[in-house]
Protein backbone atom coordinates (compact mmCIF):
# COMPACT_ATOMS: atom_id res chain seq x y z
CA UNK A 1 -16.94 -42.58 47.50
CA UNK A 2 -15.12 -42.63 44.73
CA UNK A 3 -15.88 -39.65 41.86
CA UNK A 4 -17.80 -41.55 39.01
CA UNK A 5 -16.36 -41.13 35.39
CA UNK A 6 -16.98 -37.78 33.89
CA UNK A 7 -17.70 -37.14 30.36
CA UNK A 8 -18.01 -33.90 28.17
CA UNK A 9 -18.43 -33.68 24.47
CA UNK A 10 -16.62 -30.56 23.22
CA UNK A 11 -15.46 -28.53 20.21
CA UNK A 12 -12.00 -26.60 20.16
CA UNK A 13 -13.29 -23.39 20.02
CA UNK A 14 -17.03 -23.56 21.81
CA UNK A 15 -16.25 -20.85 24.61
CA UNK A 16 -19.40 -23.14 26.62
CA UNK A 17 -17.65 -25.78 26.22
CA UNK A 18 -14.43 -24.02 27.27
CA UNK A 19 -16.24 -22.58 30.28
CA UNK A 20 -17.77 -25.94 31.42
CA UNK A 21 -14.19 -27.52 31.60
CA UNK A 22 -12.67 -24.66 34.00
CA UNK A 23 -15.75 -25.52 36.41
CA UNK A 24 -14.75 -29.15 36.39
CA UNK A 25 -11.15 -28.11 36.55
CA UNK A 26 -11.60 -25.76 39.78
CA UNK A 27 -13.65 -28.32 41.21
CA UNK A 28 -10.74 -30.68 41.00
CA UNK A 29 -12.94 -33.13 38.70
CA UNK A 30 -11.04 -35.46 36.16
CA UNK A 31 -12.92 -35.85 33.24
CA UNK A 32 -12.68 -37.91 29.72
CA UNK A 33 -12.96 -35.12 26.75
CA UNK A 34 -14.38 -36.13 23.20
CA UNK A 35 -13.65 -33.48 20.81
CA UNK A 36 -16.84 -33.93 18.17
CA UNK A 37 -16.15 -31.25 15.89
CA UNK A 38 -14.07 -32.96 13.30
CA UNK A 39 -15.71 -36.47 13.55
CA UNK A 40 -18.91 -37.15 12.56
CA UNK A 41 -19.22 -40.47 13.60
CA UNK A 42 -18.01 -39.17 17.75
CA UNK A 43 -20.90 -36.59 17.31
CA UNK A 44 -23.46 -39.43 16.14
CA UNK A 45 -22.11 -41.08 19.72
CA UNK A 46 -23.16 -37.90 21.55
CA UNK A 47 -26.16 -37.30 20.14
CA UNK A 48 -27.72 -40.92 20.70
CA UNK A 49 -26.38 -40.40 24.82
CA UNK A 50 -27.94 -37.15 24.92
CA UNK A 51 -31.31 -38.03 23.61
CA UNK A 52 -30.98 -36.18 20.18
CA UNK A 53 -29.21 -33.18 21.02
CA UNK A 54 -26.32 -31.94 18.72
CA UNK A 55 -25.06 -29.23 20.76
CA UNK A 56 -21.72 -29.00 22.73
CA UNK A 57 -21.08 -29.59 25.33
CA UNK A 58 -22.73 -32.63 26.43
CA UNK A 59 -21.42 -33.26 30.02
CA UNK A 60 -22.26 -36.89 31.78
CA UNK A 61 -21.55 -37.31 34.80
CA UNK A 62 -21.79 -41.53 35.77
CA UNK A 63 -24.93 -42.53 34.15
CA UNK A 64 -26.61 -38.95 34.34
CA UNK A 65 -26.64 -36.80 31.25
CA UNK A 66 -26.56 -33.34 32.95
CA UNK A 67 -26.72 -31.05 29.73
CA UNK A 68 -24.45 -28.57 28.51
CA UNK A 69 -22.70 -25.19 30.42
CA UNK A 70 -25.66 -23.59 30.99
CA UNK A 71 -26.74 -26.72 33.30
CA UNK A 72 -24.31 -27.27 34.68
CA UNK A 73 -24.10 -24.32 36.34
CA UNK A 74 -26.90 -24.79 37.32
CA UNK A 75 -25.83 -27.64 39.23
CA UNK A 76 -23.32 -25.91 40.53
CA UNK A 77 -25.22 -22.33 41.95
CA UNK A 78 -28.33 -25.22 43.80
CA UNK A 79 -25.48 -27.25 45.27
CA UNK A 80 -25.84 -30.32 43.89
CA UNK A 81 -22.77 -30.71 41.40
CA UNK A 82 -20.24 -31.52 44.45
CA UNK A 83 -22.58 -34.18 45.36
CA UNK A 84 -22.61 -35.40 41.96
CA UNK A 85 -18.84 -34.94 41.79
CA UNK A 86 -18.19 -37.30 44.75
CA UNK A 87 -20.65 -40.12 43.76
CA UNK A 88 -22.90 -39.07 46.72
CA UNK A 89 -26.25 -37.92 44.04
């Protein structure tokens, strides 16, 4: 299966959001990054996909809003975010 599109909602200097993208990274994922901290019209964009929350990251992963770093690590130490990664979940 191919790996569905990726998504993460950032800021330049969130060390999350910074943290999130190595994971992604040393999994290999390719992801789309939409850097919200300068424009608040991206951030209005996030917050409407991710049900009202303003925080960064936002990480999407196909049609699944997963959350933010803390989440998806989450993912990651139950096993599931390969899954997810490969369009298998």
């Amino acid at each position: 299966m191919a790996q569905p599109k990726i998504q993460i909602y950032t800021t330049r200097t969130c060390p999350f959001c910074i943290r999130a993208k190595a994971l992604l990274d040393q999994k290999g994922a390719k992801f789309d990054e939409t850097d919200v901290g300068a424009d608040a019209s991206k951030r209005d964009t996030m917050t409407k996909r991710a049900g009202g929350k303003r925080s960064v990251p936002q990480i999407f992963i196909g049609d699944t809003h997963v959350g933010g770093c803390d989440e998806l690590f989450a993912l990651d130490r139950a096993g599931k975010l390969d899954p997810m990664l490969k369009g298998a979940a």
